[in-house]
Structure formats: C-alpha cells, structure tokens
C-alpha atoms as a PDB file:
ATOM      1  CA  UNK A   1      45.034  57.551 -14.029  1.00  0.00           C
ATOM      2  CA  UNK A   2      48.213  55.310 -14.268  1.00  0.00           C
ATOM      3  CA  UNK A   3      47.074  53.293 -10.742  1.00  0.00           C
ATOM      4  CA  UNK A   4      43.415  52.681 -12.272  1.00  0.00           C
ATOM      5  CA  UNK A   5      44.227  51.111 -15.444  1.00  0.00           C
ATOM      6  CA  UNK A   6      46.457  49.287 -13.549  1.00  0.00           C
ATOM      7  CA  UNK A   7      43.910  47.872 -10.794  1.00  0.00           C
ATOM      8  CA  UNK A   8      41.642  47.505 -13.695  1.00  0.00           C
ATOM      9  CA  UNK A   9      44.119  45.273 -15.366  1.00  0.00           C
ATOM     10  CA  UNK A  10      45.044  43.253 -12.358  1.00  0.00           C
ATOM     11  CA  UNK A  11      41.068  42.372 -12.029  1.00  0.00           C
ATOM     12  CA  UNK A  12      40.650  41.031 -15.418  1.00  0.00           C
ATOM     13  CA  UNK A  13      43.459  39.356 -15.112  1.00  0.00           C
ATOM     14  CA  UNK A  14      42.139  37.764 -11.655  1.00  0.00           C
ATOM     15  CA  UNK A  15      39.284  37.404 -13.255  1.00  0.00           C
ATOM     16  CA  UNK A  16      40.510  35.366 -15.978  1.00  0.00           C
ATOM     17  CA  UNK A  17      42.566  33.375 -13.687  1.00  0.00           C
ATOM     18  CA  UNK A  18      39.657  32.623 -11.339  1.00  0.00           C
ATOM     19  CA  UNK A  19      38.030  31.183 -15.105  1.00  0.00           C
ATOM     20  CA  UNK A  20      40.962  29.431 -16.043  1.00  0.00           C
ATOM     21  CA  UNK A  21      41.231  27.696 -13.294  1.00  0.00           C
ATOM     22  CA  UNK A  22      37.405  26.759 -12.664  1.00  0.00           C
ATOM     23  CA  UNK A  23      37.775  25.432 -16.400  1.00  0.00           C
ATOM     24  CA  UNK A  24      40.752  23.184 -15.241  1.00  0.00           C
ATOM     25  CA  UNK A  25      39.772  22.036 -12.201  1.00  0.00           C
ATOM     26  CA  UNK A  26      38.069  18.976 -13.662  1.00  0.00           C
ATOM     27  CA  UNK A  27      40.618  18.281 -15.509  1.00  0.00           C
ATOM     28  CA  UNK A  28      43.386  18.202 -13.405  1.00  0.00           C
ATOM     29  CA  UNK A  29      41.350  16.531  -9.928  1.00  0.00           C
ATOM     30  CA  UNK A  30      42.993  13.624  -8.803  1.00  0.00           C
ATOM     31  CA  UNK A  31      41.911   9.689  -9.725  1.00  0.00           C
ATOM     32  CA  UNK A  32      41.248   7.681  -7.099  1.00  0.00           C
ATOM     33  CA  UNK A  33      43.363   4.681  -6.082  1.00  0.00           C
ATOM     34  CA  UNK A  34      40.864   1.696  -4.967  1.00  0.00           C
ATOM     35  CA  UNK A  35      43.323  -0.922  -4.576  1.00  0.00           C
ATOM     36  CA  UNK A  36      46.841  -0.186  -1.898  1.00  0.00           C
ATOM     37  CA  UNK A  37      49.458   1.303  -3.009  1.00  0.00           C
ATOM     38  CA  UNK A  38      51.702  -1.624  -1.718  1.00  0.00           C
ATOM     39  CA  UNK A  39      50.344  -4.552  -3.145  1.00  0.00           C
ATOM     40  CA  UNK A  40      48.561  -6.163  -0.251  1.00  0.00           C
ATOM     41  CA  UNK A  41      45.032  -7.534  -1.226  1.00  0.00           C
ATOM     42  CA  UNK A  42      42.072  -5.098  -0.956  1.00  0.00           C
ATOM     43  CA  UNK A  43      39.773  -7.271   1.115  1.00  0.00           C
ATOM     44  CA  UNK A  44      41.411  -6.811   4.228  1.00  0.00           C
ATOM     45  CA  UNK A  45      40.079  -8.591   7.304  1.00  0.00           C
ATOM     46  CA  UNK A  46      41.862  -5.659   9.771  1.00  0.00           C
ATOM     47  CA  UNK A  47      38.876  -3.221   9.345  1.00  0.00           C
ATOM     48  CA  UNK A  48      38.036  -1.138  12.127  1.00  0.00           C
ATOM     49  CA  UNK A  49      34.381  -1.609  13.741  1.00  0.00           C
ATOM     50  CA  UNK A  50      32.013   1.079  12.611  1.00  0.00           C
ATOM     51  CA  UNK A  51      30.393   3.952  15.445  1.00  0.00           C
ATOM     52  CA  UNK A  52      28.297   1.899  17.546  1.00  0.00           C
ATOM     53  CA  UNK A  53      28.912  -1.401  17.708  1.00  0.00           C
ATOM     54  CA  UNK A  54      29.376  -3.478  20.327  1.00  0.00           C
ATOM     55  CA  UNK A  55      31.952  -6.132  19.836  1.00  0.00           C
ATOM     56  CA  UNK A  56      31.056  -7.993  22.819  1.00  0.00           C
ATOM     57  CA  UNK A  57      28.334  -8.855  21.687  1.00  0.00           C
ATOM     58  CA  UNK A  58      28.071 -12.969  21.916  1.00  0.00           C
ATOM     59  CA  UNK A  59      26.716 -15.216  19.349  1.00  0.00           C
ATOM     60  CA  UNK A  60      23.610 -16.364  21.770  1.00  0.00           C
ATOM     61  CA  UNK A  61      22.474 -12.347  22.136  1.00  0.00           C
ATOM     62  CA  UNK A  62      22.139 -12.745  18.512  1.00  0.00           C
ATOM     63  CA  UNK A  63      20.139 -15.578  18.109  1.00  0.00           C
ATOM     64  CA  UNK A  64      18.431 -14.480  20.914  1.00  0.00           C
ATOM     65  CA  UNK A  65      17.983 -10.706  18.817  1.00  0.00           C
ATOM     66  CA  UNK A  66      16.671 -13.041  15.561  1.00  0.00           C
ATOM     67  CA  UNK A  67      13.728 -13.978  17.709  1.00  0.00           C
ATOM     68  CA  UNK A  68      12.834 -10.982  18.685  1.00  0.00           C
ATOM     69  CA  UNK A  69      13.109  -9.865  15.190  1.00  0.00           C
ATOM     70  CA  UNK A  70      11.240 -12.473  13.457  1.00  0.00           C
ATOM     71  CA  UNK A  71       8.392 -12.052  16.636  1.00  0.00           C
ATOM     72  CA  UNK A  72       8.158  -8.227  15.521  1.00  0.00           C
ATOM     73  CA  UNK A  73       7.678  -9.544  11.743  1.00  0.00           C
ATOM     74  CA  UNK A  74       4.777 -11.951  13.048  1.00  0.00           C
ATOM     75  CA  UNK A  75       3.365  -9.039  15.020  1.00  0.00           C
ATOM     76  CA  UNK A  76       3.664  -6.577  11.918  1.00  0.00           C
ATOM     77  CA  UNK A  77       1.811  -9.014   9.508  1.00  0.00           C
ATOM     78  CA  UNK A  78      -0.993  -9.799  11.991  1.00  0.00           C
ATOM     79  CA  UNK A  79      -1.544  -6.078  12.756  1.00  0.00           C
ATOM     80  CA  UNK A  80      -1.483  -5.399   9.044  1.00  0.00           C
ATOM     81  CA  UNK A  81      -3.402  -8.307   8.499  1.00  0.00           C
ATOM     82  CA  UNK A  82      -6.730  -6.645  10.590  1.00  0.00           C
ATOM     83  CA  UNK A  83      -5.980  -3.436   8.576  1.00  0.00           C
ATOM     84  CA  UNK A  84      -7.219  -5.453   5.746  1.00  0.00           C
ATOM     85  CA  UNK A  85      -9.632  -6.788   7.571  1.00  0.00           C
ATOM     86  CA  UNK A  86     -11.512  -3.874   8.245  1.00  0.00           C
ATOM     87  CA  UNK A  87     -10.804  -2.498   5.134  1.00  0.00           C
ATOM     88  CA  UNK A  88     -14.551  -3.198   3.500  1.00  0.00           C
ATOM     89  CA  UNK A  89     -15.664  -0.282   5.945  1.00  0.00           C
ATOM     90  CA  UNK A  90     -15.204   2.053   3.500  1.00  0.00           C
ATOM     91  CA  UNK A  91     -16.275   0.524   1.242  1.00  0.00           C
ATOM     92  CA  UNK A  92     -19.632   0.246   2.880  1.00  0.00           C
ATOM     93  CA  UNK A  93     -19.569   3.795   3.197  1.00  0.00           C
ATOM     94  CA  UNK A  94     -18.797   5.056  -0.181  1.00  0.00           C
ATOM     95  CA  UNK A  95     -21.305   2.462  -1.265  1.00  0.00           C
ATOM     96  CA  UNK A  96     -24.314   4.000   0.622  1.00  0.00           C
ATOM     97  CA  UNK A  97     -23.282   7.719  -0.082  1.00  0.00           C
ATOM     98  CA  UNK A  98     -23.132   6.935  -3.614  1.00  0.00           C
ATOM     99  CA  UNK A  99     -26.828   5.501  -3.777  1.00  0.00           C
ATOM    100  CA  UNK A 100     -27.931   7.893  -1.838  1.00  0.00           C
ATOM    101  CA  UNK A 101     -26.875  10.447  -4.175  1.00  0.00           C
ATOM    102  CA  UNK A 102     -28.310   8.716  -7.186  1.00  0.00           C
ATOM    103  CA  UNK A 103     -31.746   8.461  -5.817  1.00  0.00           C
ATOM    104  CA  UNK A 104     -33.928   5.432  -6.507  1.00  0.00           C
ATOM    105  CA  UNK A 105     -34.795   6.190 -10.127  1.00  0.00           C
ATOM    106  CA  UNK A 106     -33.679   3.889 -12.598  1.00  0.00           C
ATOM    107  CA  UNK A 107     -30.816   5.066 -14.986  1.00  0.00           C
ATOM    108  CA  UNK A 108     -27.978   4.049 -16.450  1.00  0.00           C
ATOM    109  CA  UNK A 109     -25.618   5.645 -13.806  1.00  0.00           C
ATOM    110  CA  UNK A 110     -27.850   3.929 -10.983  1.00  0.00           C
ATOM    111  CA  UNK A 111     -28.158   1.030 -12.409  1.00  0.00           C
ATOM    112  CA  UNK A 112     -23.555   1.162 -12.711  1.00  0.00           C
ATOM    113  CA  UNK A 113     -23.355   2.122  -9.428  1.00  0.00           C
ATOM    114  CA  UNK A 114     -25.546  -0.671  -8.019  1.00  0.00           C
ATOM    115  CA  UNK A 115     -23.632  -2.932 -10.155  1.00  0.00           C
ATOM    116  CA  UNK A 116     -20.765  -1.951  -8.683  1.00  0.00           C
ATOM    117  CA  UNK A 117     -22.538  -2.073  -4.860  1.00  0.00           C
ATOM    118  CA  UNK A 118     -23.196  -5.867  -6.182  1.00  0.00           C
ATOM    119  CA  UNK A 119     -19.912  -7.285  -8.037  1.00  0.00           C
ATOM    120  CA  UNK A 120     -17.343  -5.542  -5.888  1.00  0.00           C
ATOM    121  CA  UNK A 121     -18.063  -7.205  -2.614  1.00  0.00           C
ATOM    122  CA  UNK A 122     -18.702 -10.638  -4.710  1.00  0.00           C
ATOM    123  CA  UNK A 123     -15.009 -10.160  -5.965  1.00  0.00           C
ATOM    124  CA  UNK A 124     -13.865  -9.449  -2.812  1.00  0.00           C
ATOM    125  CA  UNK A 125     -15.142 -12.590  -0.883  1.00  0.00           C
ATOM    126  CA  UNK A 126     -13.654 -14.763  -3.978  1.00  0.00           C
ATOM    127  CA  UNK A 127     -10.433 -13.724  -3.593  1.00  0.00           C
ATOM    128  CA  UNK A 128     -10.202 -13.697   0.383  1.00  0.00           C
ATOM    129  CA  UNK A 129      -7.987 -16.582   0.524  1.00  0.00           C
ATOM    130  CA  UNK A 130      -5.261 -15.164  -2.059  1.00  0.00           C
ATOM    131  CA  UNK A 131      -5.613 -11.556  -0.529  1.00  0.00           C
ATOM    132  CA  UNK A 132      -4.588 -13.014   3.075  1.00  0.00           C
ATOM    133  CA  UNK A 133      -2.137 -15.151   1.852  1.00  0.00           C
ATOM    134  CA  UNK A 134       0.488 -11.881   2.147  1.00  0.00           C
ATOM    135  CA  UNK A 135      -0.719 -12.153   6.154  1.00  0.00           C
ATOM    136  CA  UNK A 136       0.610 -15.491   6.666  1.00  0.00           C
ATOM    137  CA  UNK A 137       3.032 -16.305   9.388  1.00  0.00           C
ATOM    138  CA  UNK A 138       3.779 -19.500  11.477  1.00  0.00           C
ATOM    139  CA  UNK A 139       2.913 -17.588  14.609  1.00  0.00           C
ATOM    140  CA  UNK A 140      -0.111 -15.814  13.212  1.00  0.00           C
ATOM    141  CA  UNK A 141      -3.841 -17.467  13.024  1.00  0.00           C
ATOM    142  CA  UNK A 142      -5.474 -15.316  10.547  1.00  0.00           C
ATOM    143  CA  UNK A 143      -8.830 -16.847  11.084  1.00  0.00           C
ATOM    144  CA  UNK A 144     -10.310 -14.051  12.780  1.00  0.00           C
ATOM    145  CA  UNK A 145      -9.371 -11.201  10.479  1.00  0.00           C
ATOM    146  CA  UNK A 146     -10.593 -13.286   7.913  1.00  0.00           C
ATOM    147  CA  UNK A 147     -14.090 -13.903   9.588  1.00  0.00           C
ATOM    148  CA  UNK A 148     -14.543 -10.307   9.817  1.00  0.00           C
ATOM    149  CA  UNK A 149     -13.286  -9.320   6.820  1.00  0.00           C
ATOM    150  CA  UNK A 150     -16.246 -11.429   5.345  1.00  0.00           C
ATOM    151  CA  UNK A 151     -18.597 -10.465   7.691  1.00  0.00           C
ATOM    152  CA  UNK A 152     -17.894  -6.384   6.639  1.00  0.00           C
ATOM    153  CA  UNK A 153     -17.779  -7.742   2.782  1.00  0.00           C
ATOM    154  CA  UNK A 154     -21.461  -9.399   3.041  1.00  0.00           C
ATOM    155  CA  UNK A 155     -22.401  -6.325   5.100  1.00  0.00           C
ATOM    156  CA  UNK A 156     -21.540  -4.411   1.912  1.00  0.00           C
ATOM    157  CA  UNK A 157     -23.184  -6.689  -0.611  1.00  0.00           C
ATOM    158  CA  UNK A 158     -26.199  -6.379   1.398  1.00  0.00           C
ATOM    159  CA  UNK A 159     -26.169  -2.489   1.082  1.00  0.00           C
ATOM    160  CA  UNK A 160     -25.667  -3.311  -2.453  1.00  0.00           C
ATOM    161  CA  UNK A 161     -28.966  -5.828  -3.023  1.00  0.00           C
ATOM    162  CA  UNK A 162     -31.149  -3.191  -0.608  1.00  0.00           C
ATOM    163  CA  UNK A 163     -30.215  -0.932  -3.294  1.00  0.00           C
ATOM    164  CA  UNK A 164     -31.598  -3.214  -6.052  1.00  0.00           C
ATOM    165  CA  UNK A 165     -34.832  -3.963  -4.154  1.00  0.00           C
ATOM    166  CA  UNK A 166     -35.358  -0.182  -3.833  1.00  0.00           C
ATOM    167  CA  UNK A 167     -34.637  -0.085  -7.345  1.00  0.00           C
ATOM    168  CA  UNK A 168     -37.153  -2.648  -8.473  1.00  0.00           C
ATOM    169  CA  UNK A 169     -34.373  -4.563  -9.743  1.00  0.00           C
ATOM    170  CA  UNK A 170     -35.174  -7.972  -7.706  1.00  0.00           C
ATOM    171  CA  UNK A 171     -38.028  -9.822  -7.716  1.00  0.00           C
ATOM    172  CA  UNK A 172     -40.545  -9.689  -5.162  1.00  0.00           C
ATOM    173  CA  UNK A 173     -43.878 -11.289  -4.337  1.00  0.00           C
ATOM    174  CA  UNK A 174     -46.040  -8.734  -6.573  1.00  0.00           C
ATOM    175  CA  UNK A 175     -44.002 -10.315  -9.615  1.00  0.00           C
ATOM    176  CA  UNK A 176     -44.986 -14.208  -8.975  1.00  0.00           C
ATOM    177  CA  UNK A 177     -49.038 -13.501  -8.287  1.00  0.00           C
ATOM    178  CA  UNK A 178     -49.491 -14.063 -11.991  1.00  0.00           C
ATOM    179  CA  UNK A 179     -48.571 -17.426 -11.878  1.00  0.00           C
ATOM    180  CA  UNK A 180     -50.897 -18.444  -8.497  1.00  0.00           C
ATOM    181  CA  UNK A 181     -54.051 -19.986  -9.206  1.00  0.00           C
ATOM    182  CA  UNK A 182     -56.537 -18.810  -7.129  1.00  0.00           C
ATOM    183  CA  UNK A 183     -59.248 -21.683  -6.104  1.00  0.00           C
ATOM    184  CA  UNK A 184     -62.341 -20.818  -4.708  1.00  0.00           C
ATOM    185  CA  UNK A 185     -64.257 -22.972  -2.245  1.00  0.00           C
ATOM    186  CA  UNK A 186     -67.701 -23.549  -3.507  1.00  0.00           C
ATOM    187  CA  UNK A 187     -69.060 -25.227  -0.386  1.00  0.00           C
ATOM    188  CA  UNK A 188     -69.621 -22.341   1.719  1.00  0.00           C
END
C-alpha cells in the first residue's frame, strides 16, 4: 500500500513538473543576438555562397542569361497574347446556347439576353487597343492576335444581330413598303 501511494505521488509530482515547465518554457527561451558578439559590423562581405551556385560563372554568361530571359518574357506575352485572342470563342458559344434556350418569343429576358449578344461584343472591339496593350513587347507584333481577336468579336456580334432579326427586332423590307408609292403604267 506504502509503494502505491508512493508511485502515485511521484506521478503527480512528474506531472506537475512536466506543467511547470511547459508553462516556463516561453519564458525562459533564449533572445536572439542579430548583431556579433564582437563588435564587427553585421553586413559582412565574407558570406559563404548558397547550395548551387556556380561561382565561375562570368559576367558575359550573364548577360548572355538576361537575353534569354527577357526572349522567354517576349515569348510568354505573345503566347498569352493569342489566349486573348481567341478568347471571344466562348463567348460565341454561350451567346448562341443562351438564345437558343430563350426561343424567339419576345420577352423581357430575350430581349436582355440579346442585348447582351449586341453590347458585349461592341464593348469588346472598343476597347481592343487598351486590352492588348498588357501584350506589348519590343519583340512581339501583336497585329495578328489582334486581327483575329476582331474577327471572333464581329463573329459574335453577328450571332447577336441574327438573334434580333429572328426576333423582329430589326427592320426589314416588310417595314418600309408603306412608304413606296406604287405607280401604275397606264399605257399598256
């Protein structure tokens, strides 16, 4: 009975020294010195290279690495460049599945969504010179994207006024007879 109490008191009392110290810990952790202990400046020029890098390495392999870089950078903008470019595909196709669902009836939510079919693309080709500005590089001729680009955006607007012939929302001949005069020849 004697050796249980006994292990039961040297637990608690582990366990209370296991809490004691957990509770101290941050108390008692170590600051850390930034600057040397013996008075030398911090910015020392005697820093080892990191993993990795060559120190061999001459100034004209670095220029010639710049090149290469800034070649990459052209190549990155002029590929991202037709990603905007053929962008207006789907638009096109969101356009056409939407007024198909609608029907040709005329209603409010047709008449929105050709709306949209109409000022979208109009939007689009107005800002095609500020939206291909982010494209530009010196070795990059962005002529081509942007040709497409408008050639997929007036694909889209066309979509768009199909959908408001459909509708009966443009004119058409039927609408102007009104105004013919019709002359008859009498000589015959």
């Amino acid at each position: 009975s004697s050796s249980s109490s006994s292990s039961s008191s040297s637990s608690s009392s582990s366990s209370s020294s296991s809490s004691s110290s957990s509770s101290s810990s941050p108390s008692s952790a170590p600051a850390i010195e930034y600057a040397p202990s013996d008075g030398s400046s911090p910015y020392s020029t005697n820093v080892p290279a990191p993993p990795g890098m060559n120190a061999s390495i001459s100034a004209h392999q670095r220029a010639s690495s710049g090149k290469k870089t800034r070649s990459s950078n052209a190549d990155l903008m002029q590929k991202r460049a037709w990603a905007f470019a053929k962008s207006p595909v789907q638009g096109i196709f969101m356009v056409v599945l939407m007024t198909w669902l609608m029907g040709t009836g005329v209603n409010i939510f047709s008449i929105m969504i050709t709306g949209y079919g109409l000022m979208s693309p109009l939007k689009a080709l107005l800002q095609t010179p500020t939206e291909f500005a982010k494209f530009r590089h010196e070795n990059n001729s962005l002529a081509l994207p942007m040709l497409v680009y408008i050639a997929l955006t007036l694909v889209s607007l066309l979509v768009g006024l199909y959908r408001a012939s459909r509708m009966g929302l443009l004119p058409t001949g039927a609408d102007w007879l009104q105004g013919l005069s019709v002359s008859f020849d009498e000589s015959e």
